[in-house]
N, C-alpha and C. Protein backbone atom coordinates (compact mmCIF):
# COMPACT_ATOMS: atom_id res chain seq x y z
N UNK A 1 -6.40 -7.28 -0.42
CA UNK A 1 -5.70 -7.37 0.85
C UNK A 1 -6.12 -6.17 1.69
N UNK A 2 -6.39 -6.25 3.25
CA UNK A 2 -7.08 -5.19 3.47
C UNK A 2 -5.81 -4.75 4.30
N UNK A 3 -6.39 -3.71 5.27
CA UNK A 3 -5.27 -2.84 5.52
C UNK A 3 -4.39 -3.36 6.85
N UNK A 4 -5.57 -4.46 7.54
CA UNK A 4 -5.18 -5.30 8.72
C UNK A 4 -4.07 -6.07 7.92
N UNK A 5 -4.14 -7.01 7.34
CA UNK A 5 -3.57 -7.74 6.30
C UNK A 5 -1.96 -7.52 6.26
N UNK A 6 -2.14 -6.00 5.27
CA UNK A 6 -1.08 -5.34 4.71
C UNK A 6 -0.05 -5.23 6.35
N UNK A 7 -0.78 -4.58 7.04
CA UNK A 7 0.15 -4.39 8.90
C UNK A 7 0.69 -5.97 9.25
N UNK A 8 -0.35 -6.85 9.24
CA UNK A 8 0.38 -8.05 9.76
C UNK A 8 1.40 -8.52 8.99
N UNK A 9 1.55 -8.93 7.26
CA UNK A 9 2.71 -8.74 6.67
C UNK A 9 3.96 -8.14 6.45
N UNK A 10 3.43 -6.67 7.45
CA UNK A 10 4.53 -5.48 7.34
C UNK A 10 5.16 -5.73 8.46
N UNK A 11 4.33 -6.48 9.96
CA UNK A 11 5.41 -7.14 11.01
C UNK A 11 5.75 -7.89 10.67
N UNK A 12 5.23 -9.22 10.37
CA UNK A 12 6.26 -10.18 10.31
C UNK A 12 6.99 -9.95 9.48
N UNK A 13 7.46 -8.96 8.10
CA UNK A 13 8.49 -8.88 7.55
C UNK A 13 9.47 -7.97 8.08
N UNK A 14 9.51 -7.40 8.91
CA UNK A 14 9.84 -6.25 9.71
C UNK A 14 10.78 -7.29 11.12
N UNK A 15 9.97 -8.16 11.62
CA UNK A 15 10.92 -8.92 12.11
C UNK A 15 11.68 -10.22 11.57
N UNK A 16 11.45 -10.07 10.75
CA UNK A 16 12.09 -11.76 9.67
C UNK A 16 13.51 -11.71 9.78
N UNK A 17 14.76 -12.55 10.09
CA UNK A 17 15.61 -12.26 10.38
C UNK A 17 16.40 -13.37 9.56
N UNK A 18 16.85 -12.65 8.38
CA UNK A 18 17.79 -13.60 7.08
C UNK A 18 16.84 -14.17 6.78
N UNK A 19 15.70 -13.46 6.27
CA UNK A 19 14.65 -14.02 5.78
C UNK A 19 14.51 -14.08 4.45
N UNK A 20 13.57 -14.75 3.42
CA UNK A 20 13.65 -14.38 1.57
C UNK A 20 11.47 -14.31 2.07
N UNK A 21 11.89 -13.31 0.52
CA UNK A 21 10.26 -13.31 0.13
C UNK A 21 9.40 -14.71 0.01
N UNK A 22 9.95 -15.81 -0.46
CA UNK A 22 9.41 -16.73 -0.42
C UNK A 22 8.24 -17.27 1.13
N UNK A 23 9.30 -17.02 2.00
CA UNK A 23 9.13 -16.86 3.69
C UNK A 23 8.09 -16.68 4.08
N UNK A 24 7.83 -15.14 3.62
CA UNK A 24 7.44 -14.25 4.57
C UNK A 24 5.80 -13.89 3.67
N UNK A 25 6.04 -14.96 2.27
CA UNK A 25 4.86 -14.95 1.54
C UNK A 25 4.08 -15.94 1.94
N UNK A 26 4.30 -16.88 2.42
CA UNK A 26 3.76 -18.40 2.45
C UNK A 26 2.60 -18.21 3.25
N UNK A 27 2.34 -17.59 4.35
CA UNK A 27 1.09 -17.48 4.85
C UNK A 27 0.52 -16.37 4.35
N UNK A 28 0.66 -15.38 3.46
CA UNK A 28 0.37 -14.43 2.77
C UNK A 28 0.35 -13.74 1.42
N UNK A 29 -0.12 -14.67 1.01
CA UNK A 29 -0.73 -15.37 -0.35
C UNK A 29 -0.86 -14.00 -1.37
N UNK A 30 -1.68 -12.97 -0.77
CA UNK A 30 -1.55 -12.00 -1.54
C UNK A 30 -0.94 -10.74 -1.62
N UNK A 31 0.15 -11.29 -0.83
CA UNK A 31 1.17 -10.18 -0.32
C UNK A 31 2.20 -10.18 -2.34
N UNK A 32 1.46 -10.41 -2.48
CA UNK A 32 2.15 -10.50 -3.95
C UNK A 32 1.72 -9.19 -4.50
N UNK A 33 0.37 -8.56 -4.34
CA UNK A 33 0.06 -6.99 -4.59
C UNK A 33 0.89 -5.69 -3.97
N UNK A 34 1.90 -6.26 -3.05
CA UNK A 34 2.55 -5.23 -2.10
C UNK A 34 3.62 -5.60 -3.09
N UNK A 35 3.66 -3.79 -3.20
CA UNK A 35 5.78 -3.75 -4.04
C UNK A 35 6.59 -3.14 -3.27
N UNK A 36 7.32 -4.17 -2.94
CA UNK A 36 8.10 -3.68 -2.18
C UNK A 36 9.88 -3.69 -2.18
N UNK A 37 10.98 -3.04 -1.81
CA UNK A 37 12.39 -3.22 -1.83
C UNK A 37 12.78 -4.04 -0.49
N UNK A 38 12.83 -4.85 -0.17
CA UNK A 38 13.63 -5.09 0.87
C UNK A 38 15.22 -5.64 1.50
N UNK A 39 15.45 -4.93 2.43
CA UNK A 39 17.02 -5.58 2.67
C UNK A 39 16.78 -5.92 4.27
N UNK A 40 16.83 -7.34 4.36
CA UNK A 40 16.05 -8.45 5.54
C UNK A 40 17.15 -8.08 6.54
N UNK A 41 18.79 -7.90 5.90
CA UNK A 41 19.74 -8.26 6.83
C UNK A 41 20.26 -6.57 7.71
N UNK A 42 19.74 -5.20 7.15
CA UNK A 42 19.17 -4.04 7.77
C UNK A 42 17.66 -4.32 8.43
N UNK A 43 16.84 -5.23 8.48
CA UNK A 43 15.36 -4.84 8.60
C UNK A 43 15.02 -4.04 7.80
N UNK A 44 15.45 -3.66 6.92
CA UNK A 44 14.59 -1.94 6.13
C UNK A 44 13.62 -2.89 4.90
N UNK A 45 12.16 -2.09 4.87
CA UNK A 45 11.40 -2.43 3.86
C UNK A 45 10.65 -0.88 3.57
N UNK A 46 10.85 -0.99 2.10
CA UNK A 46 10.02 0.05 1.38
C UNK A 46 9.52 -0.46 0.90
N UNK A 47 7.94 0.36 1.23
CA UNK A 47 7.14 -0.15 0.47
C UNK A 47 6.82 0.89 -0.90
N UNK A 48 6.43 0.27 -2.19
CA UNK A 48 6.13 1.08 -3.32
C UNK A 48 4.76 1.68 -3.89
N UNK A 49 4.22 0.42 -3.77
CA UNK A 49 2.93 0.34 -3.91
C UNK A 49 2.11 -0.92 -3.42
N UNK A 50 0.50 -0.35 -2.89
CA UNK A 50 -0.05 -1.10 -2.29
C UNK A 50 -1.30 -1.66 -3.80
N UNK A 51 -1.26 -2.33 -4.86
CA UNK A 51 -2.36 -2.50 -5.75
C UNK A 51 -3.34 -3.50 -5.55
N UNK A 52 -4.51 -3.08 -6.13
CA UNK A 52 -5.73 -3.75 -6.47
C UNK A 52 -5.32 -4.83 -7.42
N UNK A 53 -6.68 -6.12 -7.43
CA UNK A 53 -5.79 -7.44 -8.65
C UNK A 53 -5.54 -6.39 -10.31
N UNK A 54 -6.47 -5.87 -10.21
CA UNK A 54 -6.22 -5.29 -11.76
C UNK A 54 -5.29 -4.44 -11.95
N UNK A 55 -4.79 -3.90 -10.70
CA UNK A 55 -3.60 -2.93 -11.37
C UNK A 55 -2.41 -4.10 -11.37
N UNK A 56 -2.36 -4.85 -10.55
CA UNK A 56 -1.06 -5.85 -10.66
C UNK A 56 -1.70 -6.41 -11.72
N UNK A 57 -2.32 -7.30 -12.22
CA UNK A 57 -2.51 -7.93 -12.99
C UNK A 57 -1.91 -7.14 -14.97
N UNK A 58 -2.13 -6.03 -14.59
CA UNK A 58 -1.87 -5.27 -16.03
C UNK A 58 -0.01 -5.24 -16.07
N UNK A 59 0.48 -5.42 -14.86
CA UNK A 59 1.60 -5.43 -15.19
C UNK A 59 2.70 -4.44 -15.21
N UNK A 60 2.25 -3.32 -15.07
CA UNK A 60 3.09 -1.54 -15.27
C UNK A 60 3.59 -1.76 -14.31
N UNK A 61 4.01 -2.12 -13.27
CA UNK A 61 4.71 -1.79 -11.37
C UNK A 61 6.07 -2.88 -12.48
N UNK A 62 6.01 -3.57 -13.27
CA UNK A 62 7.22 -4.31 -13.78
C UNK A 62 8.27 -3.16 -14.40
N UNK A 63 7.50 -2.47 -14.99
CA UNK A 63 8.17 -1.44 -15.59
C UNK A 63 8.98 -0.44 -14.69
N UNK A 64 8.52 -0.17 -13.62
CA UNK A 64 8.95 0.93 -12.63
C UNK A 64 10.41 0.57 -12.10
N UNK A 65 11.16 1.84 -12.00
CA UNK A 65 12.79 1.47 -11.34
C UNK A 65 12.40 1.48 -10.53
């Protein structure tokens, strides 16, 4: 996912309003590498980490509080 990518996902989730991840994934397929907390009904999104397929793919970001 490049970094254009990552910004256009970060608006439209930024304006999503009573939105779910499902949503705000559907045109953004690999927005599945972005970890993120969000609370839709503040607008607030943290992001955690931005990974490559192999670091998601190994699985450790499951482990993280």
């Amino acid at each position: 996912m490049t970094v254009d990518a990552v910004m256009a996902w970060f608006r439209k989730a930024r304006r999503a309003n009573g939105a779910s991840f499902e949503e705000i994934r559907e045109p953004f397929p690999a927005a599945d590498r972005v970890i993120v907390t969000a609370d839709f009904r503040h607008r607030v999104i943290y992001v955690k980490a931005l990974l490559t397929h192999k670091e998601y793919d190994r699985g450790e970001w499951k482990k993280w509080p």
